[in-house]
C-alpha atoms as a PDB file:
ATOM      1  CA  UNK A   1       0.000   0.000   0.000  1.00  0.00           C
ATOM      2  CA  UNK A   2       1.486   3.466  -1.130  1.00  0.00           C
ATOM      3  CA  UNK A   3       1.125   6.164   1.652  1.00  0.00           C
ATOM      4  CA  UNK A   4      -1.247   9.269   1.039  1.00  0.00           C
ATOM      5  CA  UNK A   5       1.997  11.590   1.272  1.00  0.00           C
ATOM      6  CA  UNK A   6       5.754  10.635   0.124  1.00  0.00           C
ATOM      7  CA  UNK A   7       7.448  12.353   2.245  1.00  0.00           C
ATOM      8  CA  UNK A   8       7.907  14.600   5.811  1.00  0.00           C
ATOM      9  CA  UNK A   9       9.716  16.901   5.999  1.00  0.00           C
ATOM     10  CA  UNK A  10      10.607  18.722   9.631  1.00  0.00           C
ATOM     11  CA  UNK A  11      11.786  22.404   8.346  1.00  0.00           C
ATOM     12  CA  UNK A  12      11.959  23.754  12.174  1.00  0.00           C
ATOM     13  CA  UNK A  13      15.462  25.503  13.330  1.00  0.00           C
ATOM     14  CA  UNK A  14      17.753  23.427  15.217  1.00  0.00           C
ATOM     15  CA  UNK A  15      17.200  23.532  19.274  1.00  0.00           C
ATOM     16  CA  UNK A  16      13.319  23.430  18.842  1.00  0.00           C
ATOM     17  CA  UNK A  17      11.814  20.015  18.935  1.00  0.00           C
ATOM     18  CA  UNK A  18      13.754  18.029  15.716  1.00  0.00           C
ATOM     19  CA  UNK A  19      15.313  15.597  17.820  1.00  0.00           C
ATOM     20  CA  UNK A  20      11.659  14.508  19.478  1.00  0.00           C
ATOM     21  CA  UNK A  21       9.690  14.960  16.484  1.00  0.00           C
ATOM     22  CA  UNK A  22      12.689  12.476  14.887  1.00  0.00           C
ATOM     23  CA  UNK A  23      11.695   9.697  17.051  1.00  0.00           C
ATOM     24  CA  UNK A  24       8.286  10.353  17.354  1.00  0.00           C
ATOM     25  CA  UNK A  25       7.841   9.837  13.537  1.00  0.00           C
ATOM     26  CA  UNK A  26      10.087   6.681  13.971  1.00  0.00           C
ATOM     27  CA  UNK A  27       7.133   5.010  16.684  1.00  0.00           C
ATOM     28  CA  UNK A  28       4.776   5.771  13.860  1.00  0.00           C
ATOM     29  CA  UNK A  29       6.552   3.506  11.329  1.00  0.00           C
ATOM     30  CA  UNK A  30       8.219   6.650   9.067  1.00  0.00           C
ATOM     31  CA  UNK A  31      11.575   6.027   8.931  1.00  0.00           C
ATOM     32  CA  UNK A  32      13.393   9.531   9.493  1.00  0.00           C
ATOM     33  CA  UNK A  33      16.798  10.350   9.459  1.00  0.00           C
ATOM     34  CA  UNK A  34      18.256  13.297  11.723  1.00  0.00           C
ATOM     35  CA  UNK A  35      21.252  15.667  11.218  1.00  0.00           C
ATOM     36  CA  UNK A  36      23.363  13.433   9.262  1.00  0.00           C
ATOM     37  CA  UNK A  37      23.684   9.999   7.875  1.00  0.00           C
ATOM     38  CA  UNK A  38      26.783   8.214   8.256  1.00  0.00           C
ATOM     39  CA  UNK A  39      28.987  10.902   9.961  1.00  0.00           C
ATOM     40  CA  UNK A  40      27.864  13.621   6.886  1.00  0.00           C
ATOM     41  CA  UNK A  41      25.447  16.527   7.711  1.00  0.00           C
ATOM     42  CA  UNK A  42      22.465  16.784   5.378  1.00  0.00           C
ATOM     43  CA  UNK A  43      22.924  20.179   4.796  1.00  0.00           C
ATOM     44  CA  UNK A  44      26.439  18.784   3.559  1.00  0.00           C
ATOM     45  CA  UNK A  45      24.649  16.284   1.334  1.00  0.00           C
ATOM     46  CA  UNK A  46      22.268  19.322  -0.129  1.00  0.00           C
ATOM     47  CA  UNK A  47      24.470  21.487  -0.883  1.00  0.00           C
ATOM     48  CA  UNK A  48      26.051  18.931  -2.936  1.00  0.00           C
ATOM     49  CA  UNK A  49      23.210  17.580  -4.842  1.00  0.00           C
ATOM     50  CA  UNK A  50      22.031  21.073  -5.573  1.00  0.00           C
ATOM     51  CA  UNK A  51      26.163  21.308  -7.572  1.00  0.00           C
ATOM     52  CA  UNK A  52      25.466  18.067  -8.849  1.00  0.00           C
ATOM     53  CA  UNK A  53      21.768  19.400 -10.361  1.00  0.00           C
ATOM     54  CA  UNK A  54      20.394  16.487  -8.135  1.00  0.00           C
ATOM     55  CA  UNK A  55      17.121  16.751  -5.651  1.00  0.00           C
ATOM     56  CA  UNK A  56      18.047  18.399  -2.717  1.00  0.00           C
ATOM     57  CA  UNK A  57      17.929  14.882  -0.979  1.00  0.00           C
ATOM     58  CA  UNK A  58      18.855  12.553  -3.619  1.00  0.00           C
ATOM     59  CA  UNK A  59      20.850   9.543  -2.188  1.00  0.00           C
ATOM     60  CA  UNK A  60      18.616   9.279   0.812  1.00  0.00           C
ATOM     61  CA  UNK A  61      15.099   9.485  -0.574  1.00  0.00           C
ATOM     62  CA  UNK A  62      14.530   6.203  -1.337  1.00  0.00           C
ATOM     63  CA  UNK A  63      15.751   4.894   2.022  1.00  0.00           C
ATOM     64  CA  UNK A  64      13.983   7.503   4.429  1.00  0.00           C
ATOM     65  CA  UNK A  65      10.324   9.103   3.975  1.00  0.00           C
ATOM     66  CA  UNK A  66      11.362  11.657   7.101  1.00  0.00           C
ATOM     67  CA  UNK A  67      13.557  14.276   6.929  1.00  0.00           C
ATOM     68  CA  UNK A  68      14.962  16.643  10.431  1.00  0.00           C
ATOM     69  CA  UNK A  69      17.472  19.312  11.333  1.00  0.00           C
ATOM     70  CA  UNK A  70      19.026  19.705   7.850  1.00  0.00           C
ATOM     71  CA  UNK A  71      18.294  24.005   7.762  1.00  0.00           C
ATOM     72  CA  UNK A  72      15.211  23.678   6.371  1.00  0.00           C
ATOM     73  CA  UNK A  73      14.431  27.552   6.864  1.00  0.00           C
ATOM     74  CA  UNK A  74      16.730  27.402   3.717  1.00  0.00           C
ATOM     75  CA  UNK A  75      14.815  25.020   1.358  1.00  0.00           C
ATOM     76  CA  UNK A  76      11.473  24.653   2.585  1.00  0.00           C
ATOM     77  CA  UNK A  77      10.111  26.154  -1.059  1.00  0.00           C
ATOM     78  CA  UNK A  78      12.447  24.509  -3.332  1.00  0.00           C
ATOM     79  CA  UNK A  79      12.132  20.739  -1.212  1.00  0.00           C
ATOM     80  CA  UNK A  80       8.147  21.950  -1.998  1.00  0.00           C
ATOM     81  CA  UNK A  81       9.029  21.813  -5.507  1.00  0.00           C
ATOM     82  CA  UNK A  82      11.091  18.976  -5.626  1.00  0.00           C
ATOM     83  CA  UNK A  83       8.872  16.667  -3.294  1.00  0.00           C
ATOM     84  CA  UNK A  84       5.238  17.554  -4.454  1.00  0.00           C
ATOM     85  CA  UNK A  85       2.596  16.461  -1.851  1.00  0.00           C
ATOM     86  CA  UNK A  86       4.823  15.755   1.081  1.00  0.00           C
ATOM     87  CA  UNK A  87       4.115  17.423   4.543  1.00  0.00           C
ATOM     88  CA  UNK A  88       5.820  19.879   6.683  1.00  0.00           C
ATOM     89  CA  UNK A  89       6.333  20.570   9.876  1.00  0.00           C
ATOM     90  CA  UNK A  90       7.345  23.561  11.679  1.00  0.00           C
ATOM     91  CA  UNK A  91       8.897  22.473  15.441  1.00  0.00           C
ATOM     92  CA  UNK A  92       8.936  25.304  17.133  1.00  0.00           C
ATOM     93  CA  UNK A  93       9.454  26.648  20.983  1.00  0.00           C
ATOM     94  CA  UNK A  94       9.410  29.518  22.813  1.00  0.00           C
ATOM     95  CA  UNK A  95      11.567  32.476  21.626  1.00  0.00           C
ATOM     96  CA  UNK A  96      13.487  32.865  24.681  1.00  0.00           C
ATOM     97  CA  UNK A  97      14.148  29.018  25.871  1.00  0.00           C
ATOM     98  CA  UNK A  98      14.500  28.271  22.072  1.00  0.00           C
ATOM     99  CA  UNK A  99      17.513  31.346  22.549  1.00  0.00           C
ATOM    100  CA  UNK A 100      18.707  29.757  25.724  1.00  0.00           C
ATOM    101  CA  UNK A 101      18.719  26.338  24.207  1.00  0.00           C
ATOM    102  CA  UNK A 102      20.929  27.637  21.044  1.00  0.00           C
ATOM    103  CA  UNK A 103      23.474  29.676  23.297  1.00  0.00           C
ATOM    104  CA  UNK A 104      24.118  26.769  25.407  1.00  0.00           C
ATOM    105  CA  UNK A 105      24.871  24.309  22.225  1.00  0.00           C
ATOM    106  CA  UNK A 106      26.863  27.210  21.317  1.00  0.00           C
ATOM    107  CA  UNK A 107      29.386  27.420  24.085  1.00  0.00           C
ATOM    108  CA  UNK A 108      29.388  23.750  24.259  1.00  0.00           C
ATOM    109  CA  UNK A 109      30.645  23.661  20.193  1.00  0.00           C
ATOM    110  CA  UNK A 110      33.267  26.445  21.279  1.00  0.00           C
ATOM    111  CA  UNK A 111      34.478  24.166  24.321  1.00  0.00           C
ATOM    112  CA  UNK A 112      34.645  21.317  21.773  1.00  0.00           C
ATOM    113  CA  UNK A 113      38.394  21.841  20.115  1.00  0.00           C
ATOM    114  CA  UNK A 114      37.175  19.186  17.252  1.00  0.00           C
ATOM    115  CA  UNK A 115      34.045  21.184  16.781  1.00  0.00           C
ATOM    116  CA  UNK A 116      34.555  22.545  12.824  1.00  0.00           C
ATOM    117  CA  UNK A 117      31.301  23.978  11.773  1.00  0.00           C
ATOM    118  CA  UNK A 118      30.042  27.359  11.355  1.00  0.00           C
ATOM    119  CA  UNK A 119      27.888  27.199  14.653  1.00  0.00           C
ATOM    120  CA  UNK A 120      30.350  29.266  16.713  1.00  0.00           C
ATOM    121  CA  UNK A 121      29.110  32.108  17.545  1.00  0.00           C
ATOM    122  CA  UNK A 122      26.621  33.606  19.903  1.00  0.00           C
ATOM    123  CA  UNK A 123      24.174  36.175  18.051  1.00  0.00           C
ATOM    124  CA  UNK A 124      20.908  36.142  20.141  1.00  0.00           C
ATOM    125  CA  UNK A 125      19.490  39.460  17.968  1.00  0.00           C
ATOM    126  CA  UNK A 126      20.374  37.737  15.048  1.00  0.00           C
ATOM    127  CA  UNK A 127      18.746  33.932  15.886  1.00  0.00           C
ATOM    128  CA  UNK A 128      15.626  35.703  17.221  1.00  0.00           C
ATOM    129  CA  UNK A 129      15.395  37.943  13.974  1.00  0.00           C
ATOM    130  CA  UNK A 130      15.984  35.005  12.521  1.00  0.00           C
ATOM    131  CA  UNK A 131      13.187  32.719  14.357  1.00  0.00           C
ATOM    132  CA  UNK A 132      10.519  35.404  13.462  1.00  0.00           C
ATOM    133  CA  UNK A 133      11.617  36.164   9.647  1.00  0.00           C
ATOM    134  CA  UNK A 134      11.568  32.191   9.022  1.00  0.00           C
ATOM    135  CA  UNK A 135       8.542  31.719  11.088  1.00  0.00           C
ATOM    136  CA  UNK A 136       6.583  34.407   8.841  1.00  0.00           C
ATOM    137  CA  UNK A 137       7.600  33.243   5.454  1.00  0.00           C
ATOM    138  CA  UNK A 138       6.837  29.524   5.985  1.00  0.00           C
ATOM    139  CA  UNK A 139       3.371  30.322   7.078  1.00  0.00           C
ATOM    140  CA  UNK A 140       2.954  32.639   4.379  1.00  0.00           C
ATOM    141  CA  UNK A 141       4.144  30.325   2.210  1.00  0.00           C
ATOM    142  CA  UNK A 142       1.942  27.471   3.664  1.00  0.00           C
ATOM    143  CA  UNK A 143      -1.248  29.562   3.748  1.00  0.00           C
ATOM    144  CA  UNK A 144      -4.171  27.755   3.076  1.00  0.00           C
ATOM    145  CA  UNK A 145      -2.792  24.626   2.717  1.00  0.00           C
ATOM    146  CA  UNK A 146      -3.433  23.409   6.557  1.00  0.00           C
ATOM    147  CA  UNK A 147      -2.786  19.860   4.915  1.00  0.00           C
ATOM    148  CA  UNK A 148       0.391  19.701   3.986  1.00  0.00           C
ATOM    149  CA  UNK A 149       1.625  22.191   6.817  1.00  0.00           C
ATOM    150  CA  UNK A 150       1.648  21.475  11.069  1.00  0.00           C
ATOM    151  CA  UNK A 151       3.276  23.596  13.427  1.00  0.00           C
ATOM    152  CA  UNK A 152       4.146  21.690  16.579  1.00  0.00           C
ATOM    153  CA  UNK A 153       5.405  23.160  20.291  1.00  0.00           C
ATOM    154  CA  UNK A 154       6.661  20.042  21.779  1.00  0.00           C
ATOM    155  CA  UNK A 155       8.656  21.433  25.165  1.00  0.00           C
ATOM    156  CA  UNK A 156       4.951  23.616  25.028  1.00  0.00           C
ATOM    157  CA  UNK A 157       2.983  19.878  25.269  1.00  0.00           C
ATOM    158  CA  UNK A 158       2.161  19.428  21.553  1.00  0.00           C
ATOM    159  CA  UNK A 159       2.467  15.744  21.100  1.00  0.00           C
ATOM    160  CA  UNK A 160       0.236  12.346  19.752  1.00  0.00           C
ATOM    161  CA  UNK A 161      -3.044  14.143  18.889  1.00  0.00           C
ATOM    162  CA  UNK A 162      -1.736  17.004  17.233  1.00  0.00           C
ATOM    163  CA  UNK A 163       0.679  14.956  15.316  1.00  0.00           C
ATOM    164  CA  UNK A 164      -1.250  11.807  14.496  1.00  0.00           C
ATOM    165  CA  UNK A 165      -4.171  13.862  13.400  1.00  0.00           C
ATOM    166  CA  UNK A 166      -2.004  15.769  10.714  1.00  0.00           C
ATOM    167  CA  UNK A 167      -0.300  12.447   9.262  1.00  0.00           C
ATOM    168  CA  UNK A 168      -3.757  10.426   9.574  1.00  0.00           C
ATOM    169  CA  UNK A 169      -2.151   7.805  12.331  1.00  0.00           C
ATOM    170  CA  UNK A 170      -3.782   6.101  15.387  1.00  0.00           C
ATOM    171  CA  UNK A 171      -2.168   7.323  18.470  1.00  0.00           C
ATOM    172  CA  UNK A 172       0.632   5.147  19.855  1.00  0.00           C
ATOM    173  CA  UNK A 173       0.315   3.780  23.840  1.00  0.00           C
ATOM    174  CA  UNK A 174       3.761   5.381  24.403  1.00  0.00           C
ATOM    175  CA  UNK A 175       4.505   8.504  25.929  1.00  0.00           C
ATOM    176  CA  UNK A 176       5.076  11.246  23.285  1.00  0.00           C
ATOM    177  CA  UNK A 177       9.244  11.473  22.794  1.00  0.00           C
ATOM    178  CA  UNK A 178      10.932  14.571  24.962  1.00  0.00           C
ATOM    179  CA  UNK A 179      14.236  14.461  24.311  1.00  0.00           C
ATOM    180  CA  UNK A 180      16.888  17.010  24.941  1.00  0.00           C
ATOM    181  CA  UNK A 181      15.056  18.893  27.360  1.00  0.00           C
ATOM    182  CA  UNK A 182      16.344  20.679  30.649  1.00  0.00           C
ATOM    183  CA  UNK A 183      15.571  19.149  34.079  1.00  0.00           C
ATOM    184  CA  UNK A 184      13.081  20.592  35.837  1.00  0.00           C
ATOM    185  CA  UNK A 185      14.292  22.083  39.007  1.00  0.00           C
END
């Protein structure tokens, strides 16, 4: 049996939800793939099929029908394009634990001495201009098509119902995935 949509597609900025929402769509029997596939970022892998003339995630699309935590604030309109009638969702968080979150991933990629990558640098104007320029364009973009587009607050409680209801799945017995988040105190 074919599924109603090809393909999901998690476009929410890193430090808001994409490692939850990752195994979440896992326990619903989507097979997802997070950050990177063996040891190579997907942004890495983009950027490269986009050179190449390829889809954006060409290599991995017929072994994964979820996507998460590849900078999808980037791509949202051309993976649109490319993947017609796939869903996506927007994990998103409060503006100032979502800044929090992103400063303290921050210093811990500056403590790191075999940390490489260009997320060195604390800009907390810039993220939250950021947060609210990406946030506004995908749901203009996404207007009216309530469908093929969710946005989800899981450290907010947005879990199984909200989630299940938007991919037409019966909600799992198992606690709705929280991972990454801070200790309450």
């Amino acid at each position: 049996m074919r599924p109603e949509y090809p393909y999901v597609f998690n476009i929410g900025l890193n430090r808001a939800g994409t490692t939850s929402l990752t195994e979440a769509l896992g326990i619903l029997g989507i097979d997802t793939i997070h950050h990177k596939h063996n040891g190579i970022r997907l942004y890495a892998l983009m950027q490269q099929n986009i050179r190449l003339g390829c889809r954006l995630f060409y290599g991995l699309d017929h072994l994964y029908r979820g996507f998460s935590d590849f900078a999808g604030q980037y791509f949202f309109k051309l993976i649109d394009q490319q993947y017609p009638g796939s869903k996506f969702i927007l994990t998103t968080r409060n503006l100032d634990t979502w800044l929090d979150s992103r400063e303290r991933k921050v210093r811990k990629n500056i403590a790191n001495p075999n940390y490489r990558y260009y997320f060195r640098s604390i800009d907390r104007q810039g993220w939250a201009d950021e947060y609210h320029a990406f946030h506004f364009a995908a749901k203009q973009y996404f207007a009216h098509r309530d469908k093929d587009f969710l946005i989800i607050d899981i450290p907010n409680g947005d879990g199984w119902e909200k989630l299940c209801s938007f991919l037409d799945k019966p909600i799992p017995t198992v606690l709705f995935p929280n991972r990454n988040a801070l200790p309450v105190l």
